[in-house]
Each structure stands twice: as structure tokens, then as C-alpha cells.
Protein backbone atom coordinates (compact mmCIF):
# COMPACT_ATOMS: atom_id res chain seq x y z
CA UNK A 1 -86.12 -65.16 -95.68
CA UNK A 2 -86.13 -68.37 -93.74
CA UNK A 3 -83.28 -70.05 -93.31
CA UNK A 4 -82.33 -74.10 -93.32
CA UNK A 5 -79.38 -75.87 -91.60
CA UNK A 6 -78.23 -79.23 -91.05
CA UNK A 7 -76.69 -80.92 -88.44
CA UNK A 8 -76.22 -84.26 -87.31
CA UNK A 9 -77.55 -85.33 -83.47
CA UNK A 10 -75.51 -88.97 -83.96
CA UNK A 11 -72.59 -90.33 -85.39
CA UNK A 12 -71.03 -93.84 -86.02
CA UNK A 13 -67.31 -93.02 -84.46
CA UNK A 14 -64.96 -95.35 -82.91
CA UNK A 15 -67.43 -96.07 -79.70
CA UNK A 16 -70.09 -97.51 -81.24
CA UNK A 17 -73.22 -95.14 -82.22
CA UNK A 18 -73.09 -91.80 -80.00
CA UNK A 19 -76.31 -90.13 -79.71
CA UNK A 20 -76.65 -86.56 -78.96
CA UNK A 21 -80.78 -86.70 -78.81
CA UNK A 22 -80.71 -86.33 -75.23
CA UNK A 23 -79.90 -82.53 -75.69
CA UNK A 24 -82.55 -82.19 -78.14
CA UNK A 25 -84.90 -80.27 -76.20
CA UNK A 26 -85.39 -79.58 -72.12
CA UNK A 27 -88.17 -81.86 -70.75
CA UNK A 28 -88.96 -78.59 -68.48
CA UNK A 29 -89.67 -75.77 -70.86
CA UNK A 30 -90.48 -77.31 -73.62
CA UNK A 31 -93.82 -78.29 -74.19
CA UNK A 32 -94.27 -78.75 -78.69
CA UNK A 33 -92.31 -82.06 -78.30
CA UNK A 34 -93.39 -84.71 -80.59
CA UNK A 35 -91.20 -88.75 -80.36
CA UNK A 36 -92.04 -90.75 -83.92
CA UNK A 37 -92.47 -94.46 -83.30
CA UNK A 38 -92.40 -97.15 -86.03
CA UNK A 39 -90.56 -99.62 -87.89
CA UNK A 40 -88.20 -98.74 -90.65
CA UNK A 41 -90.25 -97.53 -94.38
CA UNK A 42 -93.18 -96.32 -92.21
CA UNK A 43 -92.54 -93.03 -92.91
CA UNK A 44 -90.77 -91.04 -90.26
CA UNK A 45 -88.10 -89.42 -92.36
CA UNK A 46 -90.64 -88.15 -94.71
CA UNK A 47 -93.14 -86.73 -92.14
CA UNK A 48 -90.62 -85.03 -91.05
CA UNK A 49 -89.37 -83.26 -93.96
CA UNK A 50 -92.98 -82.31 -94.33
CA UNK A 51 -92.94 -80.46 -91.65
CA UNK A 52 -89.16 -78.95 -92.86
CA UNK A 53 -91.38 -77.68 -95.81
CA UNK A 54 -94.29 -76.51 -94.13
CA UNK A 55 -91.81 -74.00 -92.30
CA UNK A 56 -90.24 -72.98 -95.10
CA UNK A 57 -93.45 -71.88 -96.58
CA UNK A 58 -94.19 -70.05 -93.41
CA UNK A 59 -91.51 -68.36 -93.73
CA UNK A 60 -89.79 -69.94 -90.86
CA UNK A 61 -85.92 -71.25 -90.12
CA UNK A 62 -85.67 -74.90 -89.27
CA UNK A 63 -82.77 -77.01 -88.54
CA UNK A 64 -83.16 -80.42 -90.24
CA UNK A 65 -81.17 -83.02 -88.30
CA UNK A 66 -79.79 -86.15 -90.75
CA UNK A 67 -79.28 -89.65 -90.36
CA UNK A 68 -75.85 -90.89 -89.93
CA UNK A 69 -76.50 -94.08 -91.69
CA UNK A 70 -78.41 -92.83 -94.40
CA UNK A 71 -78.04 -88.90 -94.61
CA UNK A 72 -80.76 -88.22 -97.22
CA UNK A 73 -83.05 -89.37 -94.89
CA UNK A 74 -83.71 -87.31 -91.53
CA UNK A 75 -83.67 -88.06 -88.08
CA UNK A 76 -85.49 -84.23 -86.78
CA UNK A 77 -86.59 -81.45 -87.17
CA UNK A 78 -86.47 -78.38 -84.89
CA UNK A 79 -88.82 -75.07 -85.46
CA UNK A 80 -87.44 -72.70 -83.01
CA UNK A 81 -89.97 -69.57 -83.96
CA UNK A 82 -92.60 -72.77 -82.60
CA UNK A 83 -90.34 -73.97 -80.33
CA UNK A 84 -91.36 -77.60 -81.89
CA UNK A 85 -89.48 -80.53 -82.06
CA UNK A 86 -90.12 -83.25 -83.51
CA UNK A 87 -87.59 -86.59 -83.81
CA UNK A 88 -87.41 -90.09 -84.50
CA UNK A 89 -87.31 -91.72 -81.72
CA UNK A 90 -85.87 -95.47 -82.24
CA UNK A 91 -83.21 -97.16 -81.97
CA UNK A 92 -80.32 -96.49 -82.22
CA UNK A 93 -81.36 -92.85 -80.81
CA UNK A 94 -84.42 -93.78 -78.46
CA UNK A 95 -85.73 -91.22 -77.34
CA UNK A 96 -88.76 -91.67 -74.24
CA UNK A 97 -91.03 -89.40 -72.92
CA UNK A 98 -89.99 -87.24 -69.67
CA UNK A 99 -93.32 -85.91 -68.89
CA UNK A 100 -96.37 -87.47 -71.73
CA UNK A 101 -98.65 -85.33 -72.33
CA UNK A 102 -97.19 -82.75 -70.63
CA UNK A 103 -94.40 -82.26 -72.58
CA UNK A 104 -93.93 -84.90 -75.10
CA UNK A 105 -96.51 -86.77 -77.41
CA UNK A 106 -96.15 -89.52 -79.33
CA UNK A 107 -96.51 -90.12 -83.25
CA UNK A 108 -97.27 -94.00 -83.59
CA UNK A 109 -96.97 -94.94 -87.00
CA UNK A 110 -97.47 -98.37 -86.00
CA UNK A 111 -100.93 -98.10 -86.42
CA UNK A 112 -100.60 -97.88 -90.08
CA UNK A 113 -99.25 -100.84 -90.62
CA UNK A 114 -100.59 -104.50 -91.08
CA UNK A 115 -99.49 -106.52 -88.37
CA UNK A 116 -100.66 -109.41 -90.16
CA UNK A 117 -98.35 -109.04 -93.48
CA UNK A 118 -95.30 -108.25 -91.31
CA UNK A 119 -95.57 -111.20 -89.08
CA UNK A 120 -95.89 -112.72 -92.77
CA UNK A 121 -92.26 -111.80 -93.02
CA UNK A 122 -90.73 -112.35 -89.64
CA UNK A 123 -88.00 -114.32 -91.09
CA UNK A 124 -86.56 -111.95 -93.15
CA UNK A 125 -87.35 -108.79 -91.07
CA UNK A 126 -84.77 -110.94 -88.37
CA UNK A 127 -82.40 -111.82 -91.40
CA UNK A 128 -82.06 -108.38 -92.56
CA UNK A 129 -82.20 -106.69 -89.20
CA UNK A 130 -79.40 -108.66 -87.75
CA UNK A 131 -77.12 -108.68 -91.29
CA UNK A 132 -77.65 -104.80 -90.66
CA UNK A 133 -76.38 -104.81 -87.18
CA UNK A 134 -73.19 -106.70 -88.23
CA UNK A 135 -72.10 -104.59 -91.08
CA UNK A 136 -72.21 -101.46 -88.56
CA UNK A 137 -70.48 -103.50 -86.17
CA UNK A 138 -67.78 -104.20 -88.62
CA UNK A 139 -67.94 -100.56 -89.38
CA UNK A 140 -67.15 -99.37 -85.94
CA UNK A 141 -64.22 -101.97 -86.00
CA UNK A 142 -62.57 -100.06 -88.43
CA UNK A 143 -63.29 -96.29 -87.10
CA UNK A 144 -61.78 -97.81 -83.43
CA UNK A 145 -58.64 -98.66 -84.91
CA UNK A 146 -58.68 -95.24 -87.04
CA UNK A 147 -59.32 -93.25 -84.15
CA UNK A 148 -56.24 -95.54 -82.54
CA UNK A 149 -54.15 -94.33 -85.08
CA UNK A 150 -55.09 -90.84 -84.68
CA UNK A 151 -55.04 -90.23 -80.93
CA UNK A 152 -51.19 -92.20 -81.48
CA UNK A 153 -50.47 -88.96 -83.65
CA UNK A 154 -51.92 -86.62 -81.31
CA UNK A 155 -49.96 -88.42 -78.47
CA UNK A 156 -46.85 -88.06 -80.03
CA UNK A 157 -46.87 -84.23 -80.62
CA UNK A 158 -48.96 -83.09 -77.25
CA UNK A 159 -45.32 -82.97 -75.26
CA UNK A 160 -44.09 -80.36 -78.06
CA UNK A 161 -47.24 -77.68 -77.94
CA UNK A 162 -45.59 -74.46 -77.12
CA UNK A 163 -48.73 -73.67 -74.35
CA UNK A 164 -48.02 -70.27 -73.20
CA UNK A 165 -48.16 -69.10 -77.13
CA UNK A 166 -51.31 -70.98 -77.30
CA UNK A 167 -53.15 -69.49 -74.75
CA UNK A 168 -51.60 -66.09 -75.30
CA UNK A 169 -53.20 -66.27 -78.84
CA UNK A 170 -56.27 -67.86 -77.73
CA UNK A 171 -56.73 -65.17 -74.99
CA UNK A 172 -56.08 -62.04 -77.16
CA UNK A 173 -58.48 -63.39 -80.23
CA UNK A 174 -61.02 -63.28 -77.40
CA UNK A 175 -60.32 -60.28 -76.02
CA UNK A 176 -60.60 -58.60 -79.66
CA UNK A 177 -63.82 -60.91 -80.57
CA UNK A 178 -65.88 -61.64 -77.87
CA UNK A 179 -65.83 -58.37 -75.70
CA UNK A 180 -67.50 -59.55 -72.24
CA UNK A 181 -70.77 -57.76 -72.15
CA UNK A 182 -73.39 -60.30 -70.77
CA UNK A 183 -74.29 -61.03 -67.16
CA UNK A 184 -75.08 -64.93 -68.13
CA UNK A 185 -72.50 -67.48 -68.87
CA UNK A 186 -72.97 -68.56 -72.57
CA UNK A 187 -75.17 -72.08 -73.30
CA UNK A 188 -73.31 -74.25 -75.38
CA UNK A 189 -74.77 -76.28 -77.70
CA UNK A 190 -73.01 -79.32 -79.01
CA UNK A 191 -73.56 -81.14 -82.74
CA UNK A 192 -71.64 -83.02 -85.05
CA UNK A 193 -71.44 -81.22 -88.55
CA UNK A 194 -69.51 -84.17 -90.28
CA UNK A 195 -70.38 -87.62 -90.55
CA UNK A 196 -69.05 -90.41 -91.83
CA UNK A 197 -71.83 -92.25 -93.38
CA UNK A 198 -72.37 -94.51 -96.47
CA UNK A 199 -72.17 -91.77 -98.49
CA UNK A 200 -68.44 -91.14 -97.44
CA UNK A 201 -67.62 -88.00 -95.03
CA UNK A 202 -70.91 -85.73 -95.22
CA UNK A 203 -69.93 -82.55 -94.51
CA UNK A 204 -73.49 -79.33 -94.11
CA UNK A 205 -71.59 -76.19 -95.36
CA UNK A 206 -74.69 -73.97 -95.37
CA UNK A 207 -74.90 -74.23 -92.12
CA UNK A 208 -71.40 -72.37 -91.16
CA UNK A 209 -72.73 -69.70 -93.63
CA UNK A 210 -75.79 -69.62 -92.29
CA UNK A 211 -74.37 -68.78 -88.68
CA UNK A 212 -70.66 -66.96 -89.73
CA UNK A 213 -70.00 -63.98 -91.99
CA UNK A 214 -65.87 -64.39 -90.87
CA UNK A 215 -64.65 -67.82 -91.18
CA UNK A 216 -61.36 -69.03 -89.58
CA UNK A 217 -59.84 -72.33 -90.77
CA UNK A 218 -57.21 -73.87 -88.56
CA UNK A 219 -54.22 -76.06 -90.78
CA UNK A 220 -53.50 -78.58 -88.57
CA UNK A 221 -53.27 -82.19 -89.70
CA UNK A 222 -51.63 -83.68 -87.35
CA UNK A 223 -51.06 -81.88 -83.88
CA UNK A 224 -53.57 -81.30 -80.85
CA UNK A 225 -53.28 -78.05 -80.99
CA UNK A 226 -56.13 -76.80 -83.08
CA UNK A 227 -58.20 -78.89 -80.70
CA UNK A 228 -56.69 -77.01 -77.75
CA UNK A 229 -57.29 -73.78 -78.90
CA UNK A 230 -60.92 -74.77 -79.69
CA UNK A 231 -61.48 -75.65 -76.31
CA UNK A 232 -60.23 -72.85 -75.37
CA UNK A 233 -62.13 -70.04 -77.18
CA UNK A 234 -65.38 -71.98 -76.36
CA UNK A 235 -64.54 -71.75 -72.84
CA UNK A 236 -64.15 -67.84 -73.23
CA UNK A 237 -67.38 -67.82 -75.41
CA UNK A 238 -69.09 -69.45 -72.56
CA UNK A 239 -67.75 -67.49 -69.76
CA UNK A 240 -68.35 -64.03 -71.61
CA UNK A 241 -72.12 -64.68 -72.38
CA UNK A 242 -72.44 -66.22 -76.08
CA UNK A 243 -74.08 -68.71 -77.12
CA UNK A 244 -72.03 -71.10 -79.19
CA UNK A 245 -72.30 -74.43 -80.86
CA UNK A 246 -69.33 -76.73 -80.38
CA UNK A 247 -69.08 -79.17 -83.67
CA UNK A 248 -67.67 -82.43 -82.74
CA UNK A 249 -65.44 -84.94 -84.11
CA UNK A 250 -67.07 -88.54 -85.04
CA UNK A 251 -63.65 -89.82 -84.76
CA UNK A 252 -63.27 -88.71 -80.98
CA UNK A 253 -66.55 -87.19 -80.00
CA UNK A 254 -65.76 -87.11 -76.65
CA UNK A 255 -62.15 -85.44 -77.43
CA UNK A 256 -61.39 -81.64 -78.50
CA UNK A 257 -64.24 -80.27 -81.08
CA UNK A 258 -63.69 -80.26 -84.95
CA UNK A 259 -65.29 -76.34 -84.85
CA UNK A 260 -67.16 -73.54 -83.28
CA UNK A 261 -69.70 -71.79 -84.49
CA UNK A 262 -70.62 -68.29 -82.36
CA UNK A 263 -73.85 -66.89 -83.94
CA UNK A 264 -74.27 -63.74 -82.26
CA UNK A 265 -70.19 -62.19 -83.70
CA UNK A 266 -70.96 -64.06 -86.82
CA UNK A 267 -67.80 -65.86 -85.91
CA UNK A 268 -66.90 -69.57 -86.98
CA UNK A 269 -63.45 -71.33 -86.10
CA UNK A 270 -62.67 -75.09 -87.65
CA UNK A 271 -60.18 -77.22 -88.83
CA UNK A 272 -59.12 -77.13 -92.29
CA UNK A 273 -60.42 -80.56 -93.73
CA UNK A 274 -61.23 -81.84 -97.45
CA UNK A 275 -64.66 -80.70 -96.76
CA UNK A 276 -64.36 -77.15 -95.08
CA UNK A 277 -61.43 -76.01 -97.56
CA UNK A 278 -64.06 -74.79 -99.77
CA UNK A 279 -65.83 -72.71 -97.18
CA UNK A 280 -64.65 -68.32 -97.83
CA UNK A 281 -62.45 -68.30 -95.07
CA UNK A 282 -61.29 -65.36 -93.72
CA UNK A 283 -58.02 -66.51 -93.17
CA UNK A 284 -56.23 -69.63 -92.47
CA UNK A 285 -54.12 -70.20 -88.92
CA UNK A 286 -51.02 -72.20 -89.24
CA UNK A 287 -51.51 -74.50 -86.15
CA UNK A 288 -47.73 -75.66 -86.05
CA UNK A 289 -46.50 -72.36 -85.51
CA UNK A 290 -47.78 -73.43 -81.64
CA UNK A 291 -45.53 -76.59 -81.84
CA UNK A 292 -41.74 -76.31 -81.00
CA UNK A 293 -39.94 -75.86 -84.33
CA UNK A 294 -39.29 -79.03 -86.80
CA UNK A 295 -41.94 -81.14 -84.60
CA UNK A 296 -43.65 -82.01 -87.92
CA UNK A 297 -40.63 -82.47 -89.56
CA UNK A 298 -39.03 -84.74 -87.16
CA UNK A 299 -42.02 -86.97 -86.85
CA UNK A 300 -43.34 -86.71 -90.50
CA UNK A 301 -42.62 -90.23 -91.62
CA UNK A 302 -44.90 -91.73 -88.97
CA UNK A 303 -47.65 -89.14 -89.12
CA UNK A 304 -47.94 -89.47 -92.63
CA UNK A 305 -48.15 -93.40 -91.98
CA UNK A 306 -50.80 -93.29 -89.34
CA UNK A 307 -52.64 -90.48 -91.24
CA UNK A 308 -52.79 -92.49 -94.42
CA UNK A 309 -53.43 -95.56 -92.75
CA UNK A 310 -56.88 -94.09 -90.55
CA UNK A 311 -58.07 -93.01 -94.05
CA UNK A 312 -57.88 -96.61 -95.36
CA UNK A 313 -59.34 -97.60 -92.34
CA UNK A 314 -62.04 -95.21 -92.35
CA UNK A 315 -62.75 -96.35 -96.52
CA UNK A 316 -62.96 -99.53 -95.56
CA UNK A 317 -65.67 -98.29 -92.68
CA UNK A 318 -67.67 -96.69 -95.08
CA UNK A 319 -68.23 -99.17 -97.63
CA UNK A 320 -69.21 -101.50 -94.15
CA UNK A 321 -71.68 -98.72 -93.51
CA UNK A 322 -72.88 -98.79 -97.43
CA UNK A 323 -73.40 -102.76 -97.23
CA UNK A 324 -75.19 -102.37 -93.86
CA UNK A 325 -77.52 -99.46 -95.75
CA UNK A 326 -78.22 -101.92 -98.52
CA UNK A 327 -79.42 -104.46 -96.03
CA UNK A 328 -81.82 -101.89 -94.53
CA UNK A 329 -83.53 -101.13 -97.45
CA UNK A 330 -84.34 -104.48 -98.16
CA UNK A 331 -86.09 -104.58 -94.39
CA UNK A 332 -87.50 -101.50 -94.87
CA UNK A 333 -89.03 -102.85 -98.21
CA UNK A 334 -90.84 -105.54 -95.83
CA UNK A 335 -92.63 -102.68 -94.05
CA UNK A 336 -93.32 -100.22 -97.04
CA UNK A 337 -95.60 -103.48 -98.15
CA UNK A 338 -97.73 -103.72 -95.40
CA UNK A 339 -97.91 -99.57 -94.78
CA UNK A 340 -101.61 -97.83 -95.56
CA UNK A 341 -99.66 -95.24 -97.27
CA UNK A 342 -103.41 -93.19 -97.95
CA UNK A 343 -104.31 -93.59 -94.14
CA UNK A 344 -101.22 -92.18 -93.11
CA UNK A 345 -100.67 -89.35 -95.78
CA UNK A 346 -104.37 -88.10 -94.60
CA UNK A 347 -103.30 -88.43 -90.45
CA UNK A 348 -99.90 -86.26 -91.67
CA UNK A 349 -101.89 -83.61 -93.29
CA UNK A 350 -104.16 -83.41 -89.95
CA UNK A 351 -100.74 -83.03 -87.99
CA UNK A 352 -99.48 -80.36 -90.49
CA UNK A 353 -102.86 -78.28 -90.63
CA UNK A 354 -102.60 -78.80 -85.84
CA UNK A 355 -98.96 -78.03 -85.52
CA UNK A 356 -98.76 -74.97 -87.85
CA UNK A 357 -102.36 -73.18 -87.44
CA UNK A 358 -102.48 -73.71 -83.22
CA UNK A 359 -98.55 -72.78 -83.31
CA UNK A 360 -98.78 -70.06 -86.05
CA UNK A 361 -102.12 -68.27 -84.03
CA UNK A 362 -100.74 -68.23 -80.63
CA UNK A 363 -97.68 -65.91 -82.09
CA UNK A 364 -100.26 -63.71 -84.15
């Protein structure tokens, strides 16, 4: 039965946009590569869940990648049976050819649209386009001063992590889960699971289930040491041979991971949030029993504070990221006008019919 995840490949976090479409695929074995260009309403998001379909009716798994500003609407698709991958690439993720031809082609869906009727509307196409661009810069206003807040509370428990328990746990969890039994060091893949998006923190569940039969949640609100012991197992994953994915945070994407995911043990470790609560953990770890005793208690008024105060700050972030939506589907209504809708419905089929017969009779 095939099998459908979701993932993010960019986030809106306290930096601005951070892209991870650079990872998508390697420029030197990969050859099924295919980079969307067009304006906004021409399409892209539902070619590609076109081609999400066609999989599934082949029977095939597929890993649908979402947009951060508008997550019912998606950003790629990967078939990994076809090794094809195929992704929007504008801004804010552009993505260029390495290698054209070679490795890469390019989808224009330019040429379906009527250059005419959309220089017709230049002035509101720059109106709504640059309205857009504010509201997400107000947005990331908001998540820098969040993530403020929460590297403050991370700052102000880091000196009381008991370390040597830490690693002593982290070290026999591995030694009990990940037996070292592979000659090559374990790729890492990295993607972002949560989002925070118009519609609130989006949150894929299906696709921990899809890649974990025994789920651990960590309970730890406040302290770095969840994060720490993350970065820790997926070091040991890496150096014993398994393949992981590390799930980052969008409020410190560059910081310690929100989760990790380690298909081959069926194995998934994350913090307990609102959204992965529900998951069928396993079991839940108690985090501050790797803090020196009362930390949390001593500190609690603060941490409560900051903690209550990023979440008002990340509200207030989402409903700049549901304003700047808004805006972009009135641009986006300036290019569905001018699209040959027919013309381009008939060039997708022709894609469809290429991708998945060529692809489908080289495996056979």
C-alpha cells in the first residue's frame, strides 16, 4: 500500500524565510529533476498534487512537501521508487538549475499565460505583491522577538543541565536501540515537520506514523535539554549507520531539532508539544529529571512569563501571516484571469502520461 507524508522544506521563523530546497535532491545523481516556473494562480501547486495522485494510483509512496504560507497548497513533490522530484521553484525558495538538461528541466508555466492581460494589471499585481511582502515582514517581527524570549529561557537553565546524566542516558538508549552494524556513517536528512503558518501551528502526524512504530515524547517546556539529547542520539544514529531525519524547529532552525525520526528501528524521539501529545507514544521522558533539582521551580515565574509571552507573540505572527495570505490571493486572482486553464490542463496530462509511463517502464 503506498504510503503519503508531509513535510515542510521552508519555514517563516525568527530569520526571515529559511529554505531547505537546496537539499532537495543532489545535482550529481539525480537526473528526474523537474523546477516549476510561474507567477502565483498559474498552477504549480496543483500540478503538483497531480502528480501526488498519479503515484498513489501507481501504487507508489510520495512525500508531498507544503507551503509555509499557505499549507493546503504544495511546494513538492518527491517519488523516490522514480527518483523524481519535482518543486516550485520561486521565490521565496528559488531553486536554479545545476546542470539543464542534464539533470534538471524546467516547467514554464509562463507560457500559459497572457502577457497582455497581466501587464493590464501591473498596478495591482505591484500593490498586492508588496502589501504581501510587508505583512510577512511584520510576521517575522514578531517570531524574532518570540524566539528572543525563548532562547532567554533556554539561557537561563543551560548552566543547571546535569550533563554527565544526559549523556549517560543518551549513550545507553543508543547502545540498546541503534546496535552499530553498518560500515557507512548514517545520511541525515533534515525537514521541518511544524510550521507556523496562517493556519496557526501545522503540525503532519502521519508522517511520524508512517516512519515509527515506538514513539518517544520528551516533556520539556522550558529547558535545553531535550534539544541536547536530540543532538545527541542523531549524532549516534549517524555515526552507527542509520539514516535519520532531523525535524527542526521554525522558532530556531538553526538551534537543537524539535525531533528525530530513524526509519530503519522504527524509532521516533520529539518534544512533547500541543500538536504531538496526540501521537501513541510509547512513553513520555521527563526532561527535568536532567536539570539540577528545583531548577524549574526556582525560575518558574519568569519561564512561565516568557513562555506565555512568545505564544502571544507568535498569535499575533500568525494572524500577520493570515493578512499577508489574503493579499496573495487577491494577486493570484490577477493571474488565474489571464491563465489558458484548457492549454495547460492538456500540457499536464502530456507530463503525467511522460513522467509515469518512461519512469514506470524502465523499472518493469
Amino acid at each position: 500500500m503506498a504510503t503519503e507524508t508531509h513535510s515542510f522544506l521552508g519555514a517563516n521563523t525568527p530569520n526571515g524565510f529559511v529554505s531547505l530546497f537546496g537539499e532537495l535532491y543532489d545535482p550529481y545523481r539525480d537526473h528526474n529533476v523537474h523546477i516549476i516556473k510561474g507567477g502565483p494562480g498559474c498552477g504549480k501547486s496543483t500540478l503538483m498534487k497531480r502528480i501526488a495522485e498519479r503515484a498513489r494510483a501507481h501504487g507508489l509512496d510520495a512525500e508531498c512537501v507544503h507551503c509555509s504560507s499557505d499549507p493546503d497548497s504544495l511546494d513538492a513533490v518527491l517519488v523516490p521508487a522514480l527518483r523524481l522530484f519535482v518543486c516550485d521553484g520561486t521565490a521565496p525558495h528559488v531553486v536554479e538549475p545545476r546542470f539543464p538538461g542534464a539533470c534538471e528541466n524546467i516547467i514554464n508555466l509562463g507560457a500559459f499565460w497572457d502577457a497582455q492581460a497581466l501587464r493590464a494589471q501591473a498596478d495591482r499585481i505591484r500593490q498586492h505583491t508588496l502589501e504581501t511582502a510587508l505583512c510577512h515582514r511584520r510576521s517575522t517581527r514578531y517570531l524574532a522577538a518570540a524566539g528572543a524570549l525563548r532562547q532567554a529561557s533556554l539561557q537561563l537553565l543551560q548552566p543547571l543541565v546535569l550533563e554527565e546524566k544526559l549523556n549517560g542516558y543518551a549513550l545507553r538508549w543508543c547502545m540498546r536501540l541503534l546496535p552499530n552494524k553498518k560500515s557507512r556513517p548514517g545520511k541525515a536528512t533534515r525537514r521541518f515537520l511544524s510550521g507556523i503558518t496562517p493556519q496557526g501551528v501545522v503540525f503532519y502526524p502521519e508522517t511520524v506514523r508512517a516512519a515509527a512504530t515506538e514513539i518517544t515524547l520528551l516533556d520539556d517546556p522550558f529547558s535545553p535539554a531535550a534539544g541536547m539529547l536530540l543532538q545527541r542520539m542523531a549524532a549516534r544514529a549517524s555515526a552507527h549507520g542509520y539514516d535519520h531525519t532531523v525535524l527542526l524547529d521554525p522558532l530556531d532552525p538553526h538551534g537543537d531539532p524539535l525531533g528525530l525520526l530513524i526509519p530503519q528501528q522504527r524509532l521516533a524521539l520529539l518534544r512533547k508539544t500541543a500538536q504531538t501529545a496526540a501521537l501513541p507514544a510509547a512513553r513520555t521522558l521527563h526532561a527535568n529529571r536532567f536539570l539540577q533539582p528545583d531548577a524549574v521551580r526556582r525560575h518558574r515565574q519568569r519561564l512561565q512569563f516568557q513562555q506565555k509571552t512568545a505564544q502571544s507573540l507568535i498569535d499575533e505572527s500568525v494572524r500577520q501571516l493570515r493578512q499577508a495570505k489574503e493579499t496573495h490571493d487577491l494577486l493570484e486572482r490577477c493571474y488565474t484571469k489571464a491563465i489558458d486553464f484548457d492549454a495547460l490542463n492538456r500540457a499536464t496530462d502530456r507530463l503525467l502520461d511522460r513522467l509515469f509511463g518512461e519512469e514506470l517502464s524502465k523499472g518493469g
